[in-house]
C-alpha atoms as a PDB file:
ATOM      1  CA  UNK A   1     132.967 -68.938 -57.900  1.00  0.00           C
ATOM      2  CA  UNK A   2     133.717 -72.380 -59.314  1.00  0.00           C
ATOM      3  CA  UNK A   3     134.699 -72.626 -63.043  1.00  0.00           C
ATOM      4  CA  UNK A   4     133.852 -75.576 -64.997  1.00  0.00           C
ATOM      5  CA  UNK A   5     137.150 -77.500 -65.908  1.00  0.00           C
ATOM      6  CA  UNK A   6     139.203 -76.478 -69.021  1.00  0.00           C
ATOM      7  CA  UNK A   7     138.982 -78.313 -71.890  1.00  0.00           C
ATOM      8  CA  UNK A   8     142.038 -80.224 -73.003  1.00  0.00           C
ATOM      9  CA  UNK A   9     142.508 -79.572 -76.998  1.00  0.00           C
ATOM     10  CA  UNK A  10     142.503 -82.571 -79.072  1.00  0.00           C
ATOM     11  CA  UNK A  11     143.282 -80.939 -82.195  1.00  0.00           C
ATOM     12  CA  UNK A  12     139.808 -81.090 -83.655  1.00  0.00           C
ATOM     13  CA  UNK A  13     136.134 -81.460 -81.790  1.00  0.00           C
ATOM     14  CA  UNK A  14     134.229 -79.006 -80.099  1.00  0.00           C
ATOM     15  CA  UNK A  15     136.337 -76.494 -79.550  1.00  0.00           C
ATOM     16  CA  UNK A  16     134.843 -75.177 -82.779  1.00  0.00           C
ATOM     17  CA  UNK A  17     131.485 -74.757 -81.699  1.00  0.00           C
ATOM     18  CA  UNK A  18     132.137 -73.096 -78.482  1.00  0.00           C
ATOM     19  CA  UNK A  19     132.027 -69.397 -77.914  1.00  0.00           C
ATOM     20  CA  UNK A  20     133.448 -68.227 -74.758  1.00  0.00           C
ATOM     21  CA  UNK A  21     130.665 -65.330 -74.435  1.00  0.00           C
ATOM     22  CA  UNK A  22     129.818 -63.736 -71.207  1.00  0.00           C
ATOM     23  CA  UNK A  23     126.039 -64.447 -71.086  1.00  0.00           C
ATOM     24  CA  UNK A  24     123.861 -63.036 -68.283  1.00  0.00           C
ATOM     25  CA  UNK A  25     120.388 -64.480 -69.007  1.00  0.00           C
ATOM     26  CA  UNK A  26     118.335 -61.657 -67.292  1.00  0.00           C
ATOM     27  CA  UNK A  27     120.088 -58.842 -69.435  1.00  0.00           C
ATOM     28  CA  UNK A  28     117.731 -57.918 -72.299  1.00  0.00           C
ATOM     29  CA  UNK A  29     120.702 -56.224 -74.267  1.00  0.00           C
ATOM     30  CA  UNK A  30     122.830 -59.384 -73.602  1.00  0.00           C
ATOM     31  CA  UNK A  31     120.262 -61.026 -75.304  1.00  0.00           C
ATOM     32  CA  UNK A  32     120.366 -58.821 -78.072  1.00  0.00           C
ATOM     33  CA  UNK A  33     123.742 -59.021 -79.026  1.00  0.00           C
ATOM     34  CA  UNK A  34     123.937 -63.022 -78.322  1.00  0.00           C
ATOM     35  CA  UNK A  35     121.058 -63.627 -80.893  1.00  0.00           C
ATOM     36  CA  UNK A  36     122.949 -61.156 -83.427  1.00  0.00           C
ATOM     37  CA  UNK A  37     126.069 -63.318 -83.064  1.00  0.00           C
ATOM     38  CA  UNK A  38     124.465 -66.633 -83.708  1.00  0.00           C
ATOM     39  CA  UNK A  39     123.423 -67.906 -79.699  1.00  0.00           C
ATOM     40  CA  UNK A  40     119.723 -67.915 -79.207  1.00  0.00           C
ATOM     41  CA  UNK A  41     117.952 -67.923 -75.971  1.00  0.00           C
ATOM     42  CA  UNK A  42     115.767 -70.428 -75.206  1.00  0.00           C
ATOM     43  CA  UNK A  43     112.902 -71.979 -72.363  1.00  0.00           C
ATOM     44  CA  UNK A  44     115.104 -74.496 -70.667  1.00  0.00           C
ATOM     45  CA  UNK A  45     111.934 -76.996 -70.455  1.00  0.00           C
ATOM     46  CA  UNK A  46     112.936 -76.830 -74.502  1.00  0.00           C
ATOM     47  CA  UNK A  47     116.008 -78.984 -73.986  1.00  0.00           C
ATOM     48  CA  UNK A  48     116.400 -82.476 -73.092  1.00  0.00           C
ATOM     49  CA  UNK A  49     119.732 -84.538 -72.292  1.00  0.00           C
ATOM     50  CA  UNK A  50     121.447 -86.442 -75.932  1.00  0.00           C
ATOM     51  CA  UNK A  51     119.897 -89.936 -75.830  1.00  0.00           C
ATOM     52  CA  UNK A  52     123.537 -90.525 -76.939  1.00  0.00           C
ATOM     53  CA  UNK A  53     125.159 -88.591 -74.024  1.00  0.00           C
ATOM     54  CA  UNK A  54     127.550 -91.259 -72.765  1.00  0.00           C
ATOM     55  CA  UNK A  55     127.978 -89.690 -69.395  1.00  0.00           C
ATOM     56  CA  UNK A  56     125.835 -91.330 -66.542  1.00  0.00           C
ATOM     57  CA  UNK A  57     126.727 -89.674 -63.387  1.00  0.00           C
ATOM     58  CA  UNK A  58     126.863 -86.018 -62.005  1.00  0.00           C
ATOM     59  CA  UNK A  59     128.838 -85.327 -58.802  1.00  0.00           C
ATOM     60  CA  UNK A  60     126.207 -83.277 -56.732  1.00  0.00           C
ATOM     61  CA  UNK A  61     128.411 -81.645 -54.711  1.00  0.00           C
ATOM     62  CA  UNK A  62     129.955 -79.895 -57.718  1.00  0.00           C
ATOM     63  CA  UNK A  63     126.896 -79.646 -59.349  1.00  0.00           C
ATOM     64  CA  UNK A  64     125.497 -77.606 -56.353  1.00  0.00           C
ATOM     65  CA  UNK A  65     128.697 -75.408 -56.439  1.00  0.00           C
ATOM     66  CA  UNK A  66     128.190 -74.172 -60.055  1.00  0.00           C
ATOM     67  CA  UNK A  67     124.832 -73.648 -59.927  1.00  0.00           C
ATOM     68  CA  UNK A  68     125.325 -71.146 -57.022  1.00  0.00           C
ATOM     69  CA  UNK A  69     127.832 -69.779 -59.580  1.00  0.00           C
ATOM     70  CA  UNK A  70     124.923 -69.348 -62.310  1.00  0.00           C
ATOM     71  CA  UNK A  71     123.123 -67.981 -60.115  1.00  0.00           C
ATOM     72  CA  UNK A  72     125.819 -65.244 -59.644  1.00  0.00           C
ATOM     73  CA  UNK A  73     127.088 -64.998 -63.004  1.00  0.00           C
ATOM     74  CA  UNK A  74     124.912 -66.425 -65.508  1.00  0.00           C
ATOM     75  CA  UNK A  75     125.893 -69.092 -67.774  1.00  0.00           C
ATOM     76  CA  UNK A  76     129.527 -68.122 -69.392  1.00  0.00           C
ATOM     77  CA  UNK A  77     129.226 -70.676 -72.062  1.00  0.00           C
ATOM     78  CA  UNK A  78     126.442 -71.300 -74.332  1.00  0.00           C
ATOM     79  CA  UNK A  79     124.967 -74.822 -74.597  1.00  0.00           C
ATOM     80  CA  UNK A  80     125.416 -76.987 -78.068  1.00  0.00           C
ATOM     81  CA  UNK A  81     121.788 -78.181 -79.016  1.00  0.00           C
ATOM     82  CA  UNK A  82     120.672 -79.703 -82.113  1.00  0.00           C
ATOM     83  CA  UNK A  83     116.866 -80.014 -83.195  1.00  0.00           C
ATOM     84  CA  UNK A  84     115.206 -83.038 -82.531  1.00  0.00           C
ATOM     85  CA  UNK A  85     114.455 -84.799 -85.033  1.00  0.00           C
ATOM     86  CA  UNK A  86     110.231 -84.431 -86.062  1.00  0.00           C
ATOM     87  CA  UNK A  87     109.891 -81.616 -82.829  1.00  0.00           C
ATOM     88  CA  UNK A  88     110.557 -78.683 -83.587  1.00  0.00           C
ATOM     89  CA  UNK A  89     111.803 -76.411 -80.940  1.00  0.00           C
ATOM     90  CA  UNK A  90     112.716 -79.073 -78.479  1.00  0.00           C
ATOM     91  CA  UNK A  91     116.651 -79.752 -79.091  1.00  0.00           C
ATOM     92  CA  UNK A  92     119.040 -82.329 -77.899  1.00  0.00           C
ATOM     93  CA  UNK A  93     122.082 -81.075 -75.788  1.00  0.00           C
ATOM     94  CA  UNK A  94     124.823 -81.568 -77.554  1.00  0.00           C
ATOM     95  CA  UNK A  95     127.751 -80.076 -75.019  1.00  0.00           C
ATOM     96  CA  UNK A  96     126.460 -78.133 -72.130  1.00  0.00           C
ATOM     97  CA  UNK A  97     124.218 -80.807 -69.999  1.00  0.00           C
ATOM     98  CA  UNK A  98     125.970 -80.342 -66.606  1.00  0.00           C
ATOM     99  CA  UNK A  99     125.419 -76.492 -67.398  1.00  0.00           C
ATOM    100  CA  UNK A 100     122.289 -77.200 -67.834  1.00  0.00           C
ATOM    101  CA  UNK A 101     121.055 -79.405 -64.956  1.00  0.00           C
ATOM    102  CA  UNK A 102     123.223 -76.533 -62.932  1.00  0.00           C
ATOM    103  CA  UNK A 103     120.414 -73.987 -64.365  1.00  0.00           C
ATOM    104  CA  UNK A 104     117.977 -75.520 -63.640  1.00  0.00           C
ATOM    105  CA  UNK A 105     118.811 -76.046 -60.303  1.00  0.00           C
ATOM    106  CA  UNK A 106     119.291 -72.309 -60.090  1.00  0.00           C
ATOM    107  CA  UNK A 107     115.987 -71.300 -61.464  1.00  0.00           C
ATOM    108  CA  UNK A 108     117.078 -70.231 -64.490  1.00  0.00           C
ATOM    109  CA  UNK A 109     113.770 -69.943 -67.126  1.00  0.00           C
ATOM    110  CA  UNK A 110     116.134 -69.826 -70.211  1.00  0.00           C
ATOM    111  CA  UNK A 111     119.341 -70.359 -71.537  1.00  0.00           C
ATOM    112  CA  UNK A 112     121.525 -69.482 -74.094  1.00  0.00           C
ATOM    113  CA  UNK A 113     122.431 -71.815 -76.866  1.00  0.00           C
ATOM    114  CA  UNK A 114     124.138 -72.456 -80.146  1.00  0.00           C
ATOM    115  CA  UNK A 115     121.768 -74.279 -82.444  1.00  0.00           C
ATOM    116  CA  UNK A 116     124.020 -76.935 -84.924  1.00  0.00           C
ATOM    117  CA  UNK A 117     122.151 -79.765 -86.897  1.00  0.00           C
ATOM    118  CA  UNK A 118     123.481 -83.471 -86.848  1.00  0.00           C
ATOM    119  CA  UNK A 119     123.263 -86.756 -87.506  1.00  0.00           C
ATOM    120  CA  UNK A 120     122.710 -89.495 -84.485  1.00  0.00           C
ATOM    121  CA  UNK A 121     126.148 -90.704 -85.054  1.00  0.00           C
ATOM    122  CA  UNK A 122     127.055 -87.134 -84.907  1.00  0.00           C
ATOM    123  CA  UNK A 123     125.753 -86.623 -81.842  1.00  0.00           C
ATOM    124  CA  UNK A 124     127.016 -89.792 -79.900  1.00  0.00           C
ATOM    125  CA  UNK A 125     130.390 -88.586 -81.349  1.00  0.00           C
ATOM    126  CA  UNK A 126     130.512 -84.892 -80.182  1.00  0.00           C
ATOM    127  CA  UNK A 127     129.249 -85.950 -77.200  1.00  0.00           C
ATOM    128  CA  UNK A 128     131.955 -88.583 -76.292  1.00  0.00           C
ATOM    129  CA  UNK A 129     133.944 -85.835 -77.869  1.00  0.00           C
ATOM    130  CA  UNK A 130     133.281 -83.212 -75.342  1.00  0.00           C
ATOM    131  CA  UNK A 131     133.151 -85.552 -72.381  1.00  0.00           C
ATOM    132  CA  UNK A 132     136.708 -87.111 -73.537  1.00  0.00           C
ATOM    133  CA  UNK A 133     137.941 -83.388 -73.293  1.00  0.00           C
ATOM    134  CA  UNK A 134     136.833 -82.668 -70.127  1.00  0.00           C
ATOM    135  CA  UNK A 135     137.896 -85.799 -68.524  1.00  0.00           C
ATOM    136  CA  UNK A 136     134.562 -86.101 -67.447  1.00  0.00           C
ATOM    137  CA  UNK A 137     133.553 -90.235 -67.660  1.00  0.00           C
ATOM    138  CA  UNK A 138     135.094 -93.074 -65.738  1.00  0.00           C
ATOM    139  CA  UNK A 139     137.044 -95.706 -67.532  1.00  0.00           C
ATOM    140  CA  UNK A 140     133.730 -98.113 -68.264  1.00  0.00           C
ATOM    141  CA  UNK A 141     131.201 -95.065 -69.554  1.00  0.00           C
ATOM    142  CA  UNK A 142     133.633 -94.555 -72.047  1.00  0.00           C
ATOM    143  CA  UNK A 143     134.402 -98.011 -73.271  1.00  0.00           C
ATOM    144  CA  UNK A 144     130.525 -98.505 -73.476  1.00  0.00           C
ATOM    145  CA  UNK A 145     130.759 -95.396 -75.639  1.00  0.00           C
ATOM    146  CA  UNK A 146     133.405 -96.627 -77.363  1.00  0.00           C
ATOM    147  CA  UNK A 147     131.800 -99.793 -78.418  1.00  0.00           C
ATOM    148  CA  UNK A 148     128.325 -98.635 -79.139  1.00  0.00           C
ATOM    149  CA  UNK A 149     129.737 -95.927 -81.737  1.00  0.00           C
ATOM    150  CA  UNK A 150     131.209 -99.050 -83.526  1.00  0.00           C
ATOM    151  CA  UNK A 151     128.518-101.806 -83.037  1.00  0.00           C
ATOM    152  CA  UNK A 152     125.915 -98.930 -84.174  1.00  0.00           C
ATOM    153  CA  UNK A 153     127.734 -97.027 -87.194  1.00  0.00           C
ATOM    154  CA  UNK A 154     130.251 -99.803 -88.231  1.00  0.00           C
ATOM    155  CA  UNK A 155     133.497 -98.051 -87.111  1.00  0.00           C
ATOM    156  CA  UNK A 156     136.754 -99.534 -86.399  1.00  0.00           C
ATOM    157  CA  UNK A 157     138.977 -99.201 -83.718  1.00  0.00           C
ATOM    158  CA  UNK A 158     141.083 -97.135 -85.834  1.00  0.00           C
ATOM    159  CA  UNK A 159     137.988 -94.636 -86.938  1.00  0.00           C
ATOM    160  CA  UNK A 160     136.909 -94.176 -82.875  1.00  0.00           C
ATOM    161  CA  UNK A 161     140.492 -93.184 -82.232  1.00  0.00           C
ATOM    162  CA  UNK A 162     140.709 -90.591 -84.886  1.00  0.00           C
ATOM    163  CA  UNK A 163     137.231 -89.407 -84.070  1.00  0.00           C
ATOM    164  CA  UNK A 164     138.152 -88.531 -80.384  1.00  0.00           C
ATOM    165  CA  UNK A 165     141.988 -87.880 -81.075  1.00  0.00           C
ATOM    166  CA  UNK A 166     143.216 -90.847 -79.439  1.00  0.00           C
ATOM    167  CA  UNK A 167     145.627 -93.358 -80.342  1.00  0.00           C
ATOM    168  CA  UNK A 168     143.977 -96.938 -81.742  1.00  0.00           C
ATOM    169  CA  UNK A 169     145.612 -98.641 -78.725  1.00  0.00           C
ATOM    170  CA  UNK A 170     144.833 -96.787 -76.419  1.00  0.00           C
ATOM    171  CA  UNK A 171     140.736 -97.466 -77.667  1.00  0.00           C
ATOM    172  CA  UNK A 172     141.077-100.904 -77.472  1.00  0.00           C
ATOM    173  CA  UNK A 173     142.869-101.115 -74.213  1.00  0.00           C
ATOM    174  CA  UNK A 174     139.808 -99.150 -73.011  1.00  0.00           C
ATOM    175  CA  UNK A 175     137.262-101.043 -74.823  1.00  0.00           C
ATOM    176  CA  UNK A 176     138.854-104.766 -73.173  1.00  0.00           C
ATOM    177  CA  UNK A 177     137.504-103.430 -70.289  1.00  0.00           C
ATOM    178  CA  UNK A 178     133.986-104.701 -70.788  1.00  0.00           C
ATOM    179  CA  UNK A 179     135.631-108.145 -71.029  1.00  0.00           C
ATOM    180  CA  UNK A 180     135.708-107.952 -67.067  1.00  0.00           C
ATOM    181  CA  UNK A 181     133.621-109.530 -64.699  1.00  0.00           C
ATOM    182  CA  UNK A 182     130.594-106.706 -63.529  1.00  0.00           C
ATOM    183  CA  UNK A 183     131.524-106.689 -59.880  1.00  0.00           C
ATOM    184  CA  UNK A 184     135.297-105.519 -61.040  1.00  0.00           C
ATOM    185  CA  UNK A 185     133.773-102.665 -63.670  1.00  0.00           C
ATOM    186  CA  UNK A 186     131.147-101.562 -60.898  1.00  0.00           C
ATOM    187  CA  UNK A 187     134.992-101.150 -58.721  1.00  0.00           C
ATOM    188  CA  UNK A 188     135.926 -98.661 -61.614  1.00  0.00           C
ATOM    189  CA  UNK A 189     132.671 -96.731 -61.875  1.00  0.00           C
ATOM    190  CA  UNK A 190     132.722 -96.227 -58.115  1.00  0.00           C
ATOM    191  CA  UNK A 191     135.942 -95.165 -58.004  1.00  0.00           C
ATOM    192  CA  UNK A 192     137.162 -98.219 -55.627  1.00  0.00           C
ATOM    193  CA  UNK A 193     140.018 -99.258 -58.415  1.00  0.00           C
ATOM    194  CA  UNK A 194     141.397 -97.089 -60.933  1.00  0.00           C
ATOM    195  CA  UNK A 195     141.201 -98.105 -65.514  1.00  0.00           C
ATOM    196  CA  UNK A 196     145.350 -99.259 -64.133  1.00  0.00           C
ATOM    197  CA  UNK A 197     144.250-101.533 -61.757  1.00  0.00           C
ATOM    198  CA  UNK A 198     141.339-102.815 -64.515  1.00  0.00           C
ATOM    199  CA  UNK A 199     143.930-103.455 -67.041  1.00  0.00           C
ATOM    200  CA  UNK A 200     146.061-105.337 -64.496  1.00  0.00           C
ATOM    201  CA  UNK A 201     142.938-107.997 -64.161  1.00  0.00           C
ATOM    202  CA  UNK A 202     142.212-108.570 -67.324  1.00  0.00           C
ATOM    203  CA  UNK A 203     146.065-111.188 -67.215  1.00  0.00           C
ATOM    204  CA  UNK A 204     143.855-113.168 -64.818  1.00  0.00           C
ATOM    205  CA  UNK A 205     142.545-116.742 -66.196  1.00  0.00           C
ATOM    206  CA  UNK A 206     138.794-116.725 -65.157  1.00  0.00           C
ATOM    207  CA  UNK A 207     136.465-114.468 -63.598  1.00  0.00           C
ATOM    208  CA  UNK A 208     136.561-116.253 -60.284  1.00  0.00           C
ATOM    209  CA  UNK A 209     140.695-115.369 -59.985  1.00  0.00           C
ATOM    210  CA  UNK A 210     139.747-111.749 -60.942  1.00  0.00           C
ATOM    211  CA  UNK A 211     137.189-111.680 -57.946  1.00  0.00           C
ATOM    212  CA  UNK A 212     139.288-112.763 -55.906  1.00  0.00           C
ATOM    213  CA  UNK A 213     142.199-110.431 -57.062  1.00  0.00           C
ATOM    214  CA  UNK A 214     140.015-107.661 -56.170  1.00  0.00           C
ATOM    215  CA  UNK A 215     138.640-108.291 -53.199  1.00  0.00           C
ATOM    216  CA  UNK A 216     142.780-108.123 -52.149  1.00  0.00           C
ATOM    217  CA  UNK A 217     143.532-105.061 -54.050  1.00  0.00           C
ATOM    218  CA  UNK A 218     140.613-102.677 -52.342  1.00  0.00           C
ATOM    219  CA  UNK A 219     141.441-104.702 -48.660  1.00  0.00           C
ATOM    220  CA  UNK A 220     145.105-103.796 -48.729  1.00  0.00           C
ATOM    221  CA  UNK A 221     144.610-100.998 -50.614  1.00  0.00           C
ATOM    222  CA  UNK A 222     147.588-101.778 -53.255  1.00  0.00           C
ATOM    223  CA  UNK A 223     148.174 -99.614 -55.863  1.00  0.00           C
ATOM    224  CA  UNK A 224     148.920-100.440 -60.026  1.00  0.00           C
ATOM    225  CA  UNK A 225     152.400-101.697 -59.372  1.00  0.00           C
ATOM    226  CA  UNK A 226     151.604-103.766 -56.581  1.00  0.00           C
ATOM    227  CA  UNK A 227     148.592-104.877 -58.721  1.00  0.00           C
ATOM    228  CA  UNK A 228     150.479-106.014 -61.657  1.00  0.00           C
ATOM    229  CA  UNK A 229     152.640-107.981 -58.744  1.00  0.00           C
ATOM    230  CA  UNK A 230     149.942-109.448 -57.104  1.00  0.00           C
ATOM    231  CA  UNK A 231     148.602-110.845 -60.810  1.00  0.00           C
ATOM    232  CA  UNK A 232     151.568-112.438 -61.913  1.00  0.00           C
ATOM    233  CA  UNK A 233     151.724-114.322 -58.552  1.00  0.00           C
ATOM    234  CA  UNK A 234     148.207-115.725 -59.186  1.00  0.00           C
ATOM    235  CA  UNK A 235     149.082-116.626 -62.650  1.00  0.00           C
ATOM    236  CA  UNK A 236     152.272-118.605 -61.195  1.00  0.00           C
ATOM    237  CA  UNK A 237     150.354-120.301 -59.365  1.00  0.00           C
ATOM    238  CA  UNK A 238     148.509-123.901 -59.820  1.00  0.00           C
ATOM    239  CA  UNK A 239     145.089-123.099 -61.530  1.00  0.00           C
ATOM    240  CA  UNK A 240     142.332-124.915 -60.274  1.00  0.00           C
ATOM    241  CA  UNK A 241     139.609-125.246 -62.816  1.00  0.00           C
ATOM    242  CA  UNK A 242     137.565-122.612 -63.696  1.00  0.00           C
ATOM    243  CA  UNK A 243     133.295-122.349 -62.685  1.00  0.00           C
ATOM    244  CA  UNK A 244     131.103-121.207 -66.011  1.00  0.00           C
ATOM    245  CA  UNK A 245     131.949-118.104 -66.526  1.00  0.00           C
ATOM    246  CA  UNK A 246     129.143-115.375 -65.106  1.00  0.00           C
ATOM    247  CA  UNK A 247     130.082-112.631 -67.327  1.00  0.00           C
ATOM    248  CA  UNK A 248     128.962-112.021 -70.931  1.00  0.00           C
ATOM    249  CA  UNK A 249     131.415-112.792 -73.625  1.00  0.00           C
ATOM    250  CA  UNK A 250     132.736-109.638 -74.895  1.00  0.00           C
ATOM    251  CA  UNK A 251     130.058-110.735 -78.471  1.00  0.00           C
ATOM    252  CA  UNK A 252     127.201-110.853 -75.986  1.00  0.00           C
ATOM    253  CA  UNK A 253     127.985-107.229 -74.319  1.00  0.00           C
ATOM    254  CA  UNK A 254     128.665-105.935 -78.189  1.00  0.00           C
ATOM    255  CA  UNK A 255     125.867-107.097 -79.111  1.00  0.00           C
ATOM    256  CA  UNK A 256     123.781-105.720 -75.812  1.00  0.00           C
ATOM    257  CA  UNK A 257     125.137-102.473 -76.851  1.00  0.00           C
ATOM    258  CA  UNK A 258     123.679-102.727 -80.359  1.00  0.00           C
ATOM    259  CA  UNK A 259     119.919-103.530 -78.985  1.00  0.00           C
ATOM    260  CA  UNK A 260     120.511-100.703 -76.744  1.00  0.00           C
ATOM    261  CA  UNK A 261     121.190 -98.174 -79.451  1.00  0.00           C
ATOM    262  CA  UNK A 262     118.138 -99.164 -81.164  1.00  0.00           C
ATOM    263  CA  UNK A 263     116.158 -98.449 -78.349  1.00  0.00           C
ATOM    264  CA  UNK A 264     117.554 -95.404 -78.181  1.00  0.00           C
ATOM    265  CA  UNK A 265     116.877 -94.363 -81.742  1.00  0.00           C
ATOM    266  CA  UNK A 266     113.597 -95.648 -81.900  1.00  0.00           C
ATOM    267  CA  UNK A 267     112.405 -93.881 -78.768  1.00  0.00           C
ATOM    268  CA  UNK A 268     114.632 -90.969 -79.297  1.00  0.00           C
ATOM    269  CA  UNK A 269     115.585 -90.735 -75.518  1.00  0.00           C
ATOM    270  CA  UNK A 270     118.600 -92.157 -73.084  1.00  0.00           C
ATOM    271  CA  UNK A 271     118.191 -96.082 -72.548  1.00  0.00           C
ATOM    272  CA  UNK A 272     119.846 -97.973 -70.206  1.00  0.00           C
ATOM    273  CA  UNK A 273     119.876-102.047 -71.322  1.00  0.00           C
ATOM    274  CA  UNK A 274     121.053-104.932 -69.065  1.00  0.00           C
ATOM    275  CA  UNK A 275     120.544-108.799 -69.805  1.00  0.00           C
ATOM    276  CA  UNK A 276     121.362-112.007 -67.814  1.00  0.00           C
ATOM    277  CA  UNK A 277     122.454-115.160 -69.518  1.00  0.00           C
ATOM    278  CA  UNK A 278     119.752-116.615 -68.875  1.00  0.00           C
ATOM    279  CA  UNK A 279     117.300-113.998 -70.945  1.00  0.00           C
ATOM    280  CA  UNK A 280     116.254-111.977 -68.620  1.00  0.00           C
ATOM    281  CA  UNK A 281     116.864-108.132 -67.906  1.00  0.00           C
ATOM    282  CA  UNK A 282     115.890-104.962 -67.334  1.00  0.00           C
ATOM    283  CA  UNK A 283     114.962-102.265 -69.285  1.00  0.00           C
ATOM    284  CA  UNK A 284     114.965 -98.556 -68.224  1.00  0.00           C
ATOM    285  CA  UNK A 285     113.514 -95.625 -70.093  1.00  0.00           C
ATOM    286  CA  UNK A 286     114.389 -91.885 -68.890  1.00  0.00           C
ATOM    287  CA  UNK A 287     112.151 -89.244 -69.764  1.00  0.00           C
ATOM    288  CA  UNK A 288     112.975 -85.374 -68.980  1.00  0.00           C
ATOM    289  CA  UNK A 289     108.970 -84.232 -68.804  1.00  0.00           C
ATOM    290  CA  UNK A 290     105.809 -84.791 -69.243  1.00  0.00           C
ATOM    291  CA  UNK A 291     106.173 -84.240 -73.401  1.00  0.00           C
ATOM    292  CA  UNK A 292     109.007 -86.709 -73.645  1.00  0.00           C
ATOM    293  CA  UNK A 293     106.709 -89.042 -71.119  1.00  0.00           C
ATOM    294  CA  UNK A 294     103.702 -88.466 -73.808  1.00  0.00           C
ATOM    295  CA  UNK A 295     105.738 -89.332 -76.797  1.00  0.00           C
ATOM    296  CA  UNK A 296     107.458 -92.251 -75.391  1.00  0.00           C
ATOM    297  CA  UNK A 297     104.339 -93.992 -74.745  1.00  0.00           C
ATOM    298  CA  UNK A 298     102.616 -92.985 -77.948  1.00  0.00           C
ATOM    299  CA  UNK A 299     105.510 -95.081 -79.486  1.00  0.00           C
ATOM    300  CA  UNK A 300     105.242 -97.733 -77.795  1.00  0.00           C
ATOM    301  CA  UNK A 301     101.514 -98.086 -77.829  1.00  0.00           C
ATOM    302  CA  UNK A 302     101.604 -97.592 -81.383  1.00  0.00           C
ATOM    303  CA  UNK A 303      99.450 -94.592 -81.720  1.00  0.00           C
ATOM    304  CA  UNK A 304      99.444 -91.931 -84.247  1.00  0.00           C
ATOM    305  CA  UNK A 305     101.337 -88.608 -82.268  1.00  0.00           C
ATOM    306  CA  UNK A 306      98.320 -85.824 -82.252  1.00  0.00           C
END
């Protein structure tokens, strides 16, 4: 059996909601008590991902491994939901989506869940929350999360960092990130660099130098120290002038972020936003079945939901 990771405490979050409750889905008595205690059971074709989830990538291999372990065991946590808003009886996961997809995968027709009402800014918070905890996004999912929480509700860098029990610095070292050139955060999100190695680039004058920087780093293979080394050597030497820059300035990706979060709120669903300089871009809309699919394009028709 493969347990999911422990969370690490943070003081405050979460850990408050969960219930570490043995759960076996198919046990009618099980079922009995769980409801008596406050965990329902519901269809899992009732739940849908948080539009706000900040987490965009699932290792399948590990995925597969605790499903087989569902399968076995049942689900030993129950899933964080919250209502969404104008359906009633289709809920927003809250904490519990890799659980969930797991479930699914092991043909699981219901689930149990903790029911707790919130806010959208509540629910892009416990979710960066939970994910924070667990360790469970790469260096760039979380700045994105980071920065949408205050382009969309107005925080400061100080109110993120108490939020997720994190120091202020240590949010805006993370949020700088986005300041890199795309090619060097698509490095961190596939694992090529390390958030060290990030950090390292961001002394660099121009995007070009950072490029360039990179393309040494994952050839030799150097790690942070030999990073920070191999930066200072390019910044000692003579700088020849700089192309237009290709990357958005960090105001353009803020305010990227922004539109995105609208999207998301007015479709009530995970949207993924990405814009050239030049004005054009791509939109993506996920949808989790056929009602989300129906609702979605009532919206944006403009019809009248029936």
């Amino acid at each position: 059996m493969t347990a999911e990771p422990k969370r690490r405490g943070l003081g405050r979050g979460l850990g408050a909601l969960i219930v570490d409750t043995a759960i076996t889905p198919a046990s009618d008595e099980v079922v009995a008590q769980a409801e008596a205690g406050g965990i329902r059971m519901l269809a899992i074709d009732q739940l849908a991902p948080n539009p706000h989830q900040p987490r965009a990538q699932f290792d399948a291999a590990a995925l597969e491994e605790l499903s087989a372990s569902i399968r076995t065991h049942g689900i030993i946590q129950p899933i964080v939901v919250s209502t969404v808003p104008g359906k009633q009886e289709h809920f927003w996961i809250v904490a519990g989506e890799r659980r969930w997809r797991a479930a699914q995968q092991a043909g699981l027709a219901s689930v149990p869940v903790i029911v707790r009402e919130a806010t959208p800014q509540q629910l892009m918070e416990w979710a960066l929350v939970e994910n924070v905890q667990r360790a469970d996004l790469n260096a760039i999912e979380e700045a994105i999360a980071y920065q949408a929480l205050m382009a969309e509700f107005g925080l400061t860098q100080a109110d993120v960092a108490e939020r997720v029990g994190k120091s202020r610095p240590a949010i805006a070292n993370t949020v700088r990130l986005l300041a890199l050139p795309l090619d060097v955060q698509t490095a961190v999100v596939d694992e090529r660099i390390t958030a060290g190695h990030a950090r390292a680039l961001l002394a660099l004058p121009n995007a070009a130098t950072m490029q360039r920087a990179l393309d040494e780093i994952t050839k030799r293979e150097l790690n942070v120290r030999q990073t920070e080394l191999l930066v200072r050597r390019l910044n000692e030497a003579p700088v020849e002038p700089a192309p237009p820059p290709a990357q958005p300035a960090p105001e353009f990706e803020t305010q990227l972020r922004h539109l995105e979060g609208r999207f998301r709120s007015a479709l009530g669903t995970k949207v993924s936003l990405t814009r050239n300089q030049d004005g054009t871009g791509r939109l993506v809309v996920h949808f989790y079945n056929d009602d989300d699919l129906e609702s979605i394009y009532r919206l944006i028709a403009g019809e009248e939901n029936g």
